[in-house]
Protein backbone atom coordinates (compact mmCIF):
# COMPACT_ATOMS: atom_id res chain seq x y z
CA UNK A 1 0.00 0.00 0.00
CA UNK A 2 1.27 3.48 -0.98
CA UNK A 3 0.80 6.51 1.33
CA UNK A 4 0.04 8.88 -0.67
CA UNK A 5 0.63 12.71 1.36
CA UNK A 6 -0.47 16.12 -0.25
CA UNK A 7 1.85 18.75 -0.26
CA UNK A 8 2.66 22.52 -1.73
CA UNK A 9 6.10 23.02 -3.46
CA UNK A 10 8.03 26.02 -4.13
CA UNK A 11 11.41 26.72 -6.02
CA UNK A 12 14.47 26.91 -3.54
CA UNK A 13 17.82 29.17 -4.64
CA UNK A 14 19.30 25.76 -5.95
CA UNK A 15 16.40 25.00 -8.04
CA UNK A 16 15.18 22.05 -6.53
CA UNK A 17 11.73 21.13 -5.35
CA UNK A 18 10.96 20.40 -1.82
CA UNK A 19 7.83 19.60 0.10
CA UNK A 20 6.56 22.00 2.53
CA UNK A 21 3.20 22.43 4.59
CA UNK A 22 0.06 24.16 3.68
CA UNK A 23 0.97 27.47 5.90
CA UNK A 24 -2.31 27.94 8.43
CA UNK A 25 -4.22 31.08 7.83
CA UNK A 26 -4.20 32.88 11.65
CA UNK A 27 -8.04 33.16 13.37
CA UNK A 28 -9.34 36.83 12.75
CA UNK A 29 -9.30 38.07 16.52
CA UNK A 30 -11.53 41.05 15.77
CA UNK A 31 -8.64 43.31 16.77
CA UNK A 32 -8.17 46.21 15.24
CA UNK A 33 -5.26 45.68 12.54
CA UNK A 34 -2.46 48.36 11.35
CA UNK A 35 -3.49 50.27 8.37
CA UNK A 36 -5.55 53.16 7.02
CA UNK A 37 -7.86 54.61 9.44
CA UNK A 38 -10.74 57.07 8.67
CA UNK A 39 -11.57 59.99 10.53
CA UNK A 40 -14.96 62.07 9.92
CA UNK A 41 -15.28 65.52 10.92
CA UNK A 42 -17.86 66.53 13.63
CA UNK A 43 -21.03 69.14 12.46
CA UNK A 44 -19.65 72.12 14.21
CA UNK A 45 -15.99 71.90 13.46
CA UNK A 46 -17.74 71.58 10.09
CA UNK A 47 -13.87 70.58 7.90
CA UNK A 48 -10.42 69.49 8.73
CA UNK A 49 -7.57 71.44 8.31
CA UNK A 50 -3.87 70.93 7.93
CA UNK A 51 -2.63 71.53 11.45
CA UNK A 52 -5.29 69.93 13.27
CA UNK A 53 -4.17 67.62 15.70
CA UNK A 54 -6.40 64.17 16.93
CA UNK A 55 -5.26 62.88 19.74
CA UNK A 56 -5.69 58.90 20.21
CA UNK A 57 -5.93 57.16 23.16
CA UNK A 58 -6.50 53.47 24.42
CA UNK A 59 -5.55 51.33 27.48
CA UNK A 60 -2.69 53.23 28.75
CA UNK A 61 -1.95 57.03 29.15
CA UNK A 62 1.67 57.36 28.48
CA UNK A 63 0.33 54.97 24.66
CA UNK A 64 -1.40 57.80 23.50
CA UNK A 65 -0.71 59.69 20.40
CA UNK A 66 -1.34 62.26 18.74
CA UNK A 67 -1.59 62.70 15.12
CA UNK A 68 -1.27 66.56 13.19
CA UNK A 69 -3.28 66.63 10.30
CA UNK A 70 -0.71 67.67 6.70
CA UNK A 71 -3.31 68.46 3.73
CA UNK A 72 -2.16 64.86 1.97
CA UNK A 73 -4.44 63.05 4.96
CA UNK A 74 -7.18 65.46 4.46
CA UNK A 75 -10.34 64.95 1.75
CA UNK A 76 -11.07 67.54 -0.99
CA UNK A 77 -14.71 68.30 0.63
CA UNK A 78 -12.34 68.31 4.01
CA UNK A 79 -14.96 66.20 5.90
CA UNK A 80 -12.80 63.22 6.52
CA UNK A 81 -9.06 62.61 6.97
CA UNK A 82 -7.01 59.51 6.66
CA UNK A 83 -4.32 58.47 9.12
CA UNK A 84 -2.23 55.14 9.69
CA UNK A 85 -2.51 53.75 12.54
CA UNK A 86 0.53 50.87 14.08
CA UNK A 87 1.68 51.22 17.23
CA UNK A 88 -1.25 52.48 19.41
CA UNK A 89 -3.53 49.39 18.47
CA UNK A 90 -1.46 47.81 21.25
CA UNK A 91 -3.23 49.33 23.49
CA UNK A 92 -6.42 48.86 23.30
CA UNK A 93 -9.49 49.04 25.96
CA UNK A 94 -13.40 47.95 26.21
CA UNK A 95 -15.50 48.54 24.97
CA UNK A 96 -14.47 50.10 21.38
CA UNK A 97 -10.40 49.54 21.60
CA UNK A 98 -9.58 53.22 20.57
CA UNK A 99 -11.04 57.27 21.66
CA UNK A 100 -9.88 60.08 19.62
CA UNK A 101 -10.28 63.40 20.54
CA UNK A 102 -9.90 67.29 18.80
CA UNK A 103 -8.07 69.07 19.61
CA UNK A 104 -5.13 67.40 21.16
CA UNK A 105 -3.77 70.49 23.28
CA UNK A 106 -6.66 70.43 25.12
CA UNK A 107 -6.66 67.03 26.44
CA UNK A 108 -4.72 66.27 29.59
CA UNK A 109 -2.18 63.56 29.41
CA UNK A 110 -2.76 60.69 31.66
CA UNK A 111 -0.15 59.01 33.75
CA UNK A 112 -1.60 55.32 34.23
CA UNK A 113 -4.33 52.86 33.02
CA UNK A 114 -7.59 54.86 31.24
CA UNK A 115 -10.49 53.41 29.89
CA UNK A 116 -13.33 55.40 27.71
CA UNK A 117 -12.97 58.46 29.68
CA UNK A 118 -11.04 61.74 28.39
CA UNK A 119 -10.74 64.53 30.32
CA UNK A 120 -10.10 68.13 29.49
CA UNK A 121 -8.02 70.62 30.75
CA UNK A 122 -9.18 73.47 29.18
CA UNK A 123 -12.92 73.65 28.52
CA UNK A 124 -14.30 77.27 26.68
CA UNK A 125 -14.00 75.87 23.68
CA UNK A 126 -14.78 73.94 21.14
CA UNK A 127 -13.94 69.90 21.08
CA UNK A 128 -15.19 66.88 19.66
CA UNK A 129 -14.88 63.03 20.51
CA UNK A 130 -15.06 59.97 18.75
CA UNK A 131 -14.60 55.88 19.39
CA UNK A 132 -13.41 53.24 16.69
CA UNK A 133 -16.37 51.62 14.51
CA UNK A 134 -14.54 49.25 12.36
CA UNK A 135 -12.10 51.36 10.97
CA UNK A 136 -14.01 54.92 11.21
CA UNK A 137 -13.78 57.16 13.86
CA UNK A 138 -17.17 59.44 13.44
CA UNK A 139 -17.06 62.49 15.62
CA UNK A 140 -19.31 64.16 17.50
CA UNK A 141 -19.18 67.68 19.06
CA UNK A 142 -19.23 67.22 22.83
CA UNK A 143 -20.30 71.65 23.39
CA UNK A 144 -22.73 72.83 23.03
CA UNK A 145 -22.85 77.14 22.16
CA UNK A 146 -24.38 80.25 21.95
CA UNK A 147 -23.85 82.54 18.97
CA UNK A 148 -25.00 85.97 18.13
CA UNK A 149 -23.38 89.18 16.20
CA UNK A 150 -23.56 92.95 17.91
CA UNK A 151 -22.57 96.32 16.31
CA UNK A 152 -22.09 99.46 18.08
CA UNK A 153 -18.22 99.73 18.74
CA UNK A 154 -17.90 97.63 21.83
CA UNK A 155 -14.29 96.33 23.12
CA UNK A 156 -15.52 93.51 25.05
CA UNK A 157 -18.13 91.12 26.37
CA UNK A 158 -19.38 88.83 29.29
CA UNK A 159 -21.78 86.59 30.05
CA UNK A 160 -23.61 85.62 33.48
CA UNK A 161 -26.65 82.84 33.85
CA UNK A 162 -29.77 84.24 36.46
CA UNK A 163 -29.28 82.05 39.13
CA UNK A 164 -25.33 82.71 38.74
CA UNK A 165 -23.72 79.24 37.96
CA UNK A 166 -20.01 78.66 37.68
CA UNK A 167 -19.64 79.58 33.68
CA UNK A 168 -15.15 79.64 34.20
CA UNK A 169 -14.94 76.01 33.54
CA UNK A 170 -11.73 74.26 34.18
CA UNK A 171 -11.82 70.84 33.53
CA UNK A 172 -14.27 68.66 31.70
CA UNK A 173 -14.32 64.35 31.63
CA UNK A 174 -16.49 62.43 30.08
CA UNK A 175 -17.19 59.36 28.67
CA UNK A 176 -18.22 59.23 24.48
CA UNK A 177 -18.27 55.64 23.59
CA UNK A 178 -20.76 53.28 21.86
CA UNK A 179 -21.91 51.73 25.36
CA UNK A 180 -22.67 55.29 26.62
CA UNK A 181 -22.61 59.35 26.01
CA UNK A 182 -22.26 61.24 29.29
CA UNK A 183 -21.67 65.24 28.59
CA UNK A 184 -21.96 66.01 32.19
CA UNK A 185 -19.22 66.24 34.36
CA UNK A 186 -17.49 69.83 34.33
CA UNK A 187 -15.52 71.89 36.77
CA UNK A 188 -15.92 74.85 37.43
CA UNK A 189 -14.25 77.53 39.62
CA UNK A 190 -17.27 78.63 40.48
CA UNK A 191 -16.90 82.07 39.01
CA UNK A 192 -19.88 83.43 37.99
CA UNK A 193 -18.67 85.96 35.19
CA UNK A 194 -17.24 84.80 31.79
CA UNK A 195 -15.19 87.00 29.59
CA UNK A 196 -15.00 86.40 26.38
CA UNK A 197 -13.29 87.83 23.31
CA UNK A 198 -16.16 89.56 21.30
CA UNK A 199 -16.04 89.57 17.49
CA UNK A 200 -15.79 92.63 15.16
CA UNK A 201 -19.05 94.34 14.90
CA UNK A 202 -22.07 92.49 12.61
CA UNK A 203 -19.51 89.13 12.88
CA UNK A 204 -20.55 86.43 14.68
CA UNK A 205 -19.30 85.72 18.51
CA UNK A 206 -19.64 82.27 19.58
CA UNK A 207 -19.70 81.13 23.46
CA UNK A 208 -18.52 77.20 23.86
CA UNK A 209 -20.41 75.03 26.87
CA UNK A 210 -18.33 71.63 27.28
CA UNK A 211 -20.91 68.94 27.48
CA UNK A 212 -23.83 71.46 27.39
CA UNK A 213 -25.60 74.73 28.54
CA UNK A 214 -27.86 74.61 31.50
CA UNK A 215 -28.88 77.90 32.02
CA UNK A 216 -32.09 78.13 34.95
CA UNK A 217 -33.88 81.62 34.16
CA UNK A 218 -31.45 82.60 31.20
CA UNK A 219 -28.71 84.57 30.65
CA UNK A 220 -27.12 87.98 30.43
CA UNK A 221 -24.50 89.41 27.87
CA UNK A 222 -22.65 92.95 29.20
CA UNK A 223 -21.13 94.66 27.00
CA UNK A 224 -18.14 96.99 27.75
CA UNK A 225 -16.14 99.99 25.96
CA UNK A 226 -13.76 102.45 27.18
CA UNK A 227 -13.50 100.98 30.84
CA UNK A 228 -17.21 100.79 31.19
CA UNK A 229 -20.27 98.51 30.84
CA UNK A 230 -23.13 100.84 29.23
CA UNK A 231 -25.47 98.03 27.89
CA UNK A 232 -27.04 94.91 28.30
CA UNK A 233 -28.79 92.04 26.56
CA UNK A 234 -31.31 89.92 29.01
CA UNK A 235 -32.41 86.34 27.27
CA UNK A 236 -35.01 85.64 30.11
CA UNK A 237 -36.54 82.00 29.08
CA UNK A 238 -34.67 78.69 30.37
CA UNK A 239 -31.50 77.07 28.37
CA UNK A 240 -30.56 73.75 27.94
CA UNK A 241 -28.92 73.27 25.12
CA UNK A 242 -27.59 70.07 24.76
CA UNK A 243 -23.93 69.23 22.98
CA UNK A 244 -23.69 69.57 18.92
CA UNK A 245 -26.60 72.18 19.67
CA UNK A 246 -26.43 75.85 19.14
CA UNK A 247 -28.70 78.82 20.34
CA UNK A 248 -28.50 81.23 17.36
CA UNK A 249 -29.60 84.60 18.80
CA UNK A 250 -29.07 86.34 15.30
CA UNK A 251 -27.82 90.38 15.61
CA UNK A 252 -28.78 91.55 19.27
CA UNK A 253 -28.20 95.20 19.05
CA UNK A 254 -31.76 96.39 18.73
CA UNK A 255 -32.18 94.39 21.83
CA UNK A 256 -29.75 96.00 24.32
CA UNK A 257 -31.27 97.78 27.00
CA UNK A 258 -28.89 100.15 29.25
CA UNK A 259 -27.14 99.09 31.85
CA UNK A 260 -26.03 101.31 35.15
CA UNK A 261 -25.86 98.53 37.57
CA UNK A 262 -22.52 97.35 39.70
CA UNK A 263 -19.70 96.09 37.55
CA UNK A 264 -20.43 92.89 36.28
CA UNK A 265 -17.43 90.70 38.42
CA UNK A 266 -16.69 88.91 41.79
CA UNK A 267 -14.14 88.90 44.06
CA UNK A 268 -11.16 86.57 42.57
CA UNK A 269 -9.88 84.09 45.26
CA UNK A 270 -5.78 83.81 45.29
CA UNK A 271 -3.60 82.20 47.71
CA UNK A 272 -4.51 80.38 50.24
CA UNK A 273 -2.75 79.68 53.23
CA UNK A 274 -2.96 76.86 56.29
CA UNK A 275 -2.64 77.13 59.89
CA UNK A 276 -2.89 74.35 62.51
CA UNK A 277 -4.84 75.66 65.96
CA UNK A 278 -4.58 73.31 69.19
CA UNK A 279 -8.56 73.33 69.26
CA UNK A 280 -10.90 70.43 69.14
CA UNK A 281 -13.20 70.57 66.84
CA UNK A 282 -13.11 74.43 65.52
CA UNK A 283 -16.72 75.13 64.02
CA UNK A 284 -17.50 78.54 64.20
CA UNK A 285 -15.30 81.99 63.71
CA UNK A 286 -15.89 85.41 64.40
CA UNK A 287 -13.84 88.94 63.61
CA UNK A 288 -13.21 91.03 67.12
CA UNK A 289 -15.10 93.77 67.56
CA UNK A 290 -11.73 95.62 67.24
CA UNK A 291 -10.81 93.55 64.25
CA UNK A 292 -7.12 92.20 66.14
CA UNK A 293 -8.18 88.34 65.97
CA UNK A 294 -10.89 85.80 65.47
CA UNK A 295 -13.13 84.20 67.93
CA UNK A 296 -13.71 80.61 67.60
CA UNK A 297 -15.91 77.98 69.50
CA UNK A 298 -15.71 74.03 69.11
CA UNK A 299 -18.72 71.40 69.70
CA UNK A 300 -17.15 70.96 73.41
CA UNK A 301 -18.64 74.09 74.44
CA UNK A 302 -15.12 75.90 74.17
CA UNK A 303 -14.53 79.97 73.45
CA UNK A 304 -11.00 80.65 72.43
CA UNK A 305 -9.20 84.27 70.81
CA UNK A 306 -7.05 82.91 68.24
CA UNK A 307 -4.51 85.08 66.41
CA UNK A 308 -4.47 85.62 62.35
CA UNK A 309 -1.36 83.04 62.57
CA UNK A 310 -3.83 80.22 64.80
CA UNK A 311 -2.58 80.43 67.89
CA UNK A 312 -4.41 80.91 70.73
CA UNK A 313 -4.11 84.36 72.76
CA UNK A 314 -5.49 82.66 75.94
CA UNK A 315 -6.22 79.47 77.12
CA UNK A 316 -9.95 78.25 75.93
CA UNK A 317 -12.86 78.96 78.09
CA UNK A 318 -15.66 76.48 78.38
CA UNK A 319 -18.81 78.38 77.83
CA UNK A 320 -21.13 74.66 77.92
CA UNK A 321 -23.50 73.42 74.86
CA UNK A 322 -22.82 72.42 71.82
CA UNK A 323 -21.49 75.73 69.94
CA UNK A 324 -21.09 75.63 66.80
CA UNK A 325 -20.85 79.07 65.37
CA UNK A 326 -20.24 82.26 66.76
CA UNK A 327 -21.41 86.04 65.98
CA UNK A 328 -21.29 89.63 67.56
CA UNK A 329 -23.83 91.27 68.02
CA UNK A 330 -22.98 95.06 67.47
CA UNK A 331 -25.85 96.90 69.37
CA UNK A 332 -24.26 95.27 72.79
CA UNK A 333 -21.42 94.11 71.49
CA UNK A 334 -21.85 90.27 72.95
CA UNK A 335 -21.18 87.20 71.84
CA UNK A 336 -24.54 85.32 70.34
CA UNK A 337 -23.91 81.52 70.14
CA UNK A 338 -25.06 78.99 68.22
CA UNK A 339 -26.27 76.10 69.80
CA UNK A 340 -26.97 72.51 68.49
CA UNK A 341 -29.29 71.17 67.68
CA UNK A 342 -31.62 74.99 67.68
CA UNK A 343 -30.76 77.27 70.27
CA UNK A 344 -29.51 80.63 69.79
CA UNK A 345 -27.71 81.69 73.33
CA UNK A 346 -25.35 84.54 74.68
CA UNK A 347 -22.06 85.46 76.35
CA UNK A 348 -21.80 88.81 77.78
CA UNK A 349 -19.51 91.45 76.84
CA UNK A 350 -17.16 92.33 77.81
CA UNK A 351 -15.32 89.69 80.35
CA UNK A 352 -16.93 86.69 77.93
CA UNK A 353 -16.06 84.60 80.60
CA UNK A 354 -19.48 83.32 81.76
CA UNK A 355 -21.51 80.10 80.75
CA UNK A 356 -23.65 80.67 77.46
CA UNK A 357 -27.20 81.37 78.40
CA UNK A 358 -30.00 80.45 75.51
CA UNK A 359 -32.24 83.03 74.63
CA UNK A 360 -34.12 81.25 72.49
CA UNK A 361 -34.90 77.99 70.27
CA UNK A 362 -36.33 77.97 67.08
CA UNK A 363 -38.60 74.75 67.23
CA UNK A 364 -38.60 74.41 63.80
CA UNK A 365 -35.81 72.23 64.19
CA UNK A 366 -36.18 70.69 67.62
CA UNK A 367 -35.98 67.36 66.03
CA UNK A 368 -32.87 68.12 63.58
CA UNK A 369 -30.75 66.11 66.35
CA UNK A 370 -26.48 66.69 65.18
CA UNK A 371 -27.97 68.03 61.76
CA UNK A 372 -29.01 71.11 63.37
CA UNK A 373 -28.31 74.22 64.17
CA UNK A 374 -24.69 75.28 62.49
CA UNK A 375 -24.76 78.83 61.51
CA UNK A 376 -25.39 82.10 62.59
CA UNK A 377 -24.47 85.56 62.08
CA UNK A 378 -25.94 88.58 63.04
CA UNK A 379 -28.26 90.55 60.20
CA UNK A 380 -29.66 93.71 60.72
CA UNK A 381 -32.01 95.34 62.97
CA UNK A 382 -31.87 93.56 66.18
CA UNK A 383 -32.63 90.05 63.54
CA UNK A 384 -30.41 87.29 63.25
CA UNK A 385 -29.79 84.47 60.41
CA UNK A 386 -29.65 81.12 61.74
CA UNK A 387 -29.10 78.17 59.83
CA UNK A 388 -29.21 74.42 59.71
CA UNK A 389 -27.57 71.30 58.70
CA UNK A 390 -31.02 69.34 57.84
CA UNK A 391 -32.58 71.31 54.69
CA UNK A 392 -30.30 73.81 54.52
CA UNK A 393 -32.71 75.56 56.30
CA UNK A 394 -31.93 79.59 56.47
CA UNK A 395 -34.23 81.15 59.45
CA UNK A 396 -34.97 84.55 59.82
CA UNK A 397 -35.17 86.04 63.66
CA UNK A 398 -35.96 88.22 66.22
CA UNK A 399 -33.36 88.16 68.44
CA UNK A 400 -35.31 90.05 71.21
CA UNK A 401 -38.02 87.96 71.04
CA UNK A 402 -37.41 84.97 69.28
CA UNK A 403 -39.69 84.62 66.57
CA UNK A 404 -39.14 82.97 63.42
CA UNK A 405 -39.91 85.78 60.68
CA UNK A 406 -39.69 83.21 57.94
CA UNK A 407 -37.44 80.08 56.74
CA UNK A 408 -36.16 79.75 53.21
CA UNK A 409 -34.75 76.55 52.24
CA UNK A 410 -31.09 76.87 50.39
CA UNK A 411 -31.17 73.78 49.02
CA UNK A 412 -34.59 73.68 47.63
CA UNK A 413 -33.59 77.04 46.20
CA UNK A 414 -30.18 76.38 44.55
CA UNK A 415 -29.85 73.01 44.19
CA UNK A 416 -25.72 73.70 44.77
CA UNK A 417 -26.26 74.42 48.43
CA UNK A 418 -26.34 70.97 49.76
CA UNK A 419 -26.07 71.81 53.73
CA UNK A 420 -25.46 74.95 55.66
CA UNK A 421 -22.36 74.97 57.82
CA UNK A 422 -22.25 78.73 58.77
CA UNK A 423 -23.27 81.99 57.55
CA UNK A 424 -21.44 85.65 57.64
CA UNK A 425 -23.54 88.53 56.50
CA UNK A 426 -21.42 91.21 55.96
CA UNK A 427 -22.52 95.00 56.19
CA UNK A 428 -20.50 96.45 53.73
CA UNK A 429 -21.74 94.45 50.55
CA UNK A 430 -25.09 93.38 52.14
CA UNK A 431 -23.70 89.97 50.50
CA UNK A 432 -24.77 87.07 52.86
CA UNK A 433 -21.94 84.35 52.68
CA UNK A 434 -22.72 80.67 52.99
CA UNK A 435 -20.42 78.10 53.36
CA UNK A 436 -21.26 74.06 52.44
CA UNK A 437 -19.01 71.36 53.81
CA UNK A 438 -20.76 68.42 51.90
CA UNK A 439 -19.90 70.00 48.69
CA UNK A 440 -16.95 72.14 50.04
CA UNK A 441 -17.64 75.33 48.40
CA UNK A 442 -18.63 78.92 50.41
CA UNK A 443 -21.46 81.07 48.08
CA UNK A 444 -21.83 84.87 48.43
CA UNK A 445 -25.82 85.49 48.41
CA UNK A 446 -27.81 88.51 48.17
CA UNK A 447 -28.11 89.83 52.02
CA UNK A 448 -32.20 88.84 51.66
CA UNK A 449 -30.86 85.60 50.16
CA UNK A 450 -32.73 85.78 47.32
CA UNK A 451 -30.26 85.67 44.66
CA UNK A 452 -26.89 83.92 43.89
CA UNK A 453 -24.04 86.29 43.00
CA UNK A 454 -21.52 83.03 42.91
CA UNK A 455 -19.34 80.70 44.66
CA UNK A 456 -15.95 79.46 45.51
CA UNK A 457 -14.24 75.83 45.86
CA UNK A 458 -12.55 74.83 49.15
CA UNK A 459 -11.79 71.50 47.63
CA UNK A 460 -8.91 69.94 49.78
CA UNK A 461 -10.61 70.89 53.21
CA UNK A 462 -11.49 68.42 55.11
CA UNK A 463 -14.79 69.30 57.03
CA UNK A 464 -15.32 73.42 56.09
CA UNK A 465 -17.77 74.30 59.29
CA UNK A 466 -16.91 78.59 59.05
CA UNK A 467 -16.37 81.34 57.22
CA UNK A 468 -15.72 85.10 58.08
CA UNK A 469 -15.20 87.81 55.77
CA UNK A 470 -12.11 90.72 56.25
CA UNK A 471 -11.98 93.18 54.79
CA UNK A 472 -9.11 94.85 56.21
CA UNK A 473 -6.87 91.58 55.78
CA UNK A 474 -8.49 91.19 52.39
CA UNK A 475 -9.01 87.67 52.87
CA UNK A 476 -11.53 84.95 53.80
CA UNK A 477 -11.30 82.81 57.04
CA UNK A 478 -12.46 79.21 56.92
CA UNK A 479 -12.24 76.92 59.70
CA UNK A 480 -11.77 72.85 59.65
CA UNK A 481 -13.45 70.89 62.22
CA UNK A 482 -11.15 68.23 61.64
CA UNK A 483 -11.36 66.94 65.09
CA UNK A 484 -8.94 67.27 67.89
CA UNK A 485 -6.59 69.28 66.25
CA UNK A 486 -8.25 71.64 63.50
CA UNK A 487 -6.87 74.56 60.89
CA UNK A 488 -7.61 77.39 59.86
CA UNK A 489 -7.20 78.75 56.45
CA UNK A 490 -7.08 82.21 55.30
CA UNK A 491 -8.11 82.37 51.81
CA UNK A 492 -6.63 85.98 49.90
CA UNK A 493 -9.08 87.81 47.77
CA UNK A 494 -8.72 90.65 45.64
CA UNK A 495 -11.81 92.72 44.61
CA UNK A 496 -13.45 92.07 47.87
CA UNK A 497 -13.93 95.38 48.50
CA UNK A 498 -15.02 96.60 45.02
CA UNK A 499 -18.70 95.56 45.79
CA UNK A 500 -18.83 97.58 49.03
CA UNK A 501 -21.86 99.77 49.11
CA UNK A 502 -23.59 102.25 51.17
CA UNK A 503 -25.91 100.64 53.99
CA UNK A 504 -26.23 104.08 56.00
């Protein structure tokens, strides 16, 4: 019998024939292979141009690349552009292997493992994402904007939502892949004011919103020339644009209205600066009458003077309850207390050495428990503002007599305002301050709390349970009730006297 076996020849270099095996054809893995990659251009950024740069991402920061667009890889119509792709399809994560994102400067290089997410590190502008489909990457703009053109010779432009939002966005991460689209998480500083360079008159000016434009009651655009801000456009209904979408306001200019109000800006938070005070549990601060150092109090019942450097200028005095914030009030020139879980008390001026003696509870929040009564600052007019934990509750009272004028709830208002840890109304701006330490940011409020003029991040602090304004320091104090050692952080402002006005 004869075995008979099936084999391919070829020609070796001496010419002789030799048998070799069928060579087997590798699996297709459904990996991405090197080659010619396409990449489409998203609606708003409308064409590619040479220059551009895409960067590329997949399973491990330092992997990513970033490609600049030469007018060879670009399209006649300039919608899509063709790039080859090797090296970075070695790195490849779930769900769709590869991210690209324009442009590339404004992506923030990651230092470890990533997965669909990219984050931004600048945000006013515009970008757009995309995630591998085959061999396609289709983008999609991830902003949303606002456009309109003005004439009339102004030099510059701003823009402010009603209820005052954070519009100076840092940072912007999201996640634009084919198992999900979330536009939604940006940073912001908080600042409520957004400059803007403003086109030449009749030209259009566009304003960039990374992820989107949420805008409760509207918007305002101030307009500015020669120093000053004479006019105004108002856009009163609700926005919420969402990203690829674009409010198209068209030429505004028979639509300004004058504008004589303050100058559209905030104070601008600088350095900040850390002290460590030998205090348990520091919740509530106070400027001296005589403005030399702060008063503080701690959920022991303690009253301590305690220098602009946090040290104490005496040892602590034990003044009973549970006090967690501390105001003056400037008729008498006492110390008013507040008491957990809703009493407002006193310590006489001017010794302060005596136990705090309740003048009142506000049984409102009786049954608020350790989520109760944490701020309170003296208003005007013999009234008080006390606040709570629970609600955010903001009360409004008579401090002779104790009666609740009305409550306001802060978090049912602005839905930023998460919990009240203490509250500083200050005289000079009627500006009612506000500081939350669930979310870790202080708010400056209308003095009738009313409206939001804006808000500041105190990221980094542990448990933020005070805030007092000074003016002649120029700087913000916030207290951490970190436990049995706390700090105190003076936070340096410039412009915080700009919005000083006449309460006489």
């Amino acid at each position: 019998m004869t075995l008979v076996t099936l084999a391919s020849s070829c020609t070796t270099h001496d010419g002789n024939e030799e048998d070799v095996e069928e060579p087997v054809q590798p699996e297709d893995d459904g990996k991405p292979k090197p080659g010619d990659y396409t990449f489409t251009v998203s609606p708003l950024k409308g064409q590619w141009e040479p220059g551009d740069q895409i960067h590329i991402h997949g399973s491990y920061g330092p992997a990513a690349e970033v490609y600049t667009l030469k007018a060879a890889n670009i399209s006649a119509d300039g919608k899509t552009a063709t790039l080859k792709l090797d090296s970075i399809l070695d790195y490849l994560t779930t769900p769709d292997n590869l991210y690209a994102s324009w442009p590339a400067s404004a992506v923030r290089a990651e230092e470890g493992l990533m997965d669909a997410t990219t984050t931004f590190s600048v945000a006013n502008i515009l970008f757009a994402q995309a995630y591998l489909e085959g061999t396609n990457f289709t983008f999609d703009d991830a902003c949303a904007a606002i456009s309109f053109s003005v004439t009339g010779g102004y030099d510059r432009m701003l823009i402010a939502g009603s209820q005052r939002p954070g519009l100076r966005f840092t940072e912007y991460t999201n996640e634009h892949s084919s198992a999900q689209t979330s536009f939604t998480k940006v940073v912001s500083d908080g600042y409520p004011f957004r400059e803007e360079p403003l086109a030449s008159d009749g030209e259009t000016t566009t304003l960039w919103f990374p992820g989107g434009a949420v805008l409760k009651g509207g918007f305002t655009l101030y307009f500015g020339k020669n120093g000053d801000w004479p006019v105004a456009y108002t856009y009163g209904e609700d926005v919420n644009l969402k990203a690829g979408k674009t409010l198209e306001l068209g030429n505004i200019t028979s639509k300004l209205t004058a504008y004589d109000g303050p100058a559209p800006k905030m104070p601008e938070m600088g350095k900040r600066t850390k002290y460590t005070v030998e205090f348990n549990e520091l919740s509530g601060l106070y400027l001296s009458a005589d403005e030399t150092f702060l008063w503080g109090v701690g959920d022991n019942g303690d009253l301590a003077r305690i220098s602009f450097e946090g040290k104490l200028l005496q040892s602590k005095f034990s003044i009973g309850g549970d006090s967690e914030a501390v105001t003056i009030n400037p008729e008498t020139g006492d110390l008013l207390i507040g008491l957990e879980p809703n009493g407002v008390g006193v310590v006489k001026a001017p010794e302060f050495n005596t136990k705090v003696k309740t003048l009142f509870n506000i049984a409102d929040a009786k049954n608020f428990g350790n989520a109760g009564m944490e701020g309170l600052t003296y208003y005007k007019d013999g009234l008080v503002y006390a606040g709570t934990q629970t609600g955010s509750y903001l009360y409004l009272c008579n401090l002779e007599t104790g009666e609740v004028l009305w409550r306001k709830g802060l978090r049912e208002m602005y839905g930023t305002i998460t919990e009240i840890a203490d509250l500083y109304y200050d005289p000079l701006t009627d500006w009612l301050w506000v500081i939350d330490s669930e979310s870790r940011r202080f708010f400056a409020l209308t003095g009738d709390a009313e409206s939001m003029l804006g808000f500041y991040s105190v990221k980094g602090i542990e448990n933020p349970e005070s805030i007092c304004v000074d003016h002649t320091h120029s700087c913000i104090w916030v207290a951490d009730d970190y436990g049995s050692t706390s700090y105190l952080y003076r936070f340096d402002f410039t412009g915080l006297d700009d919005a000083i006005v006449n309460t006489k």
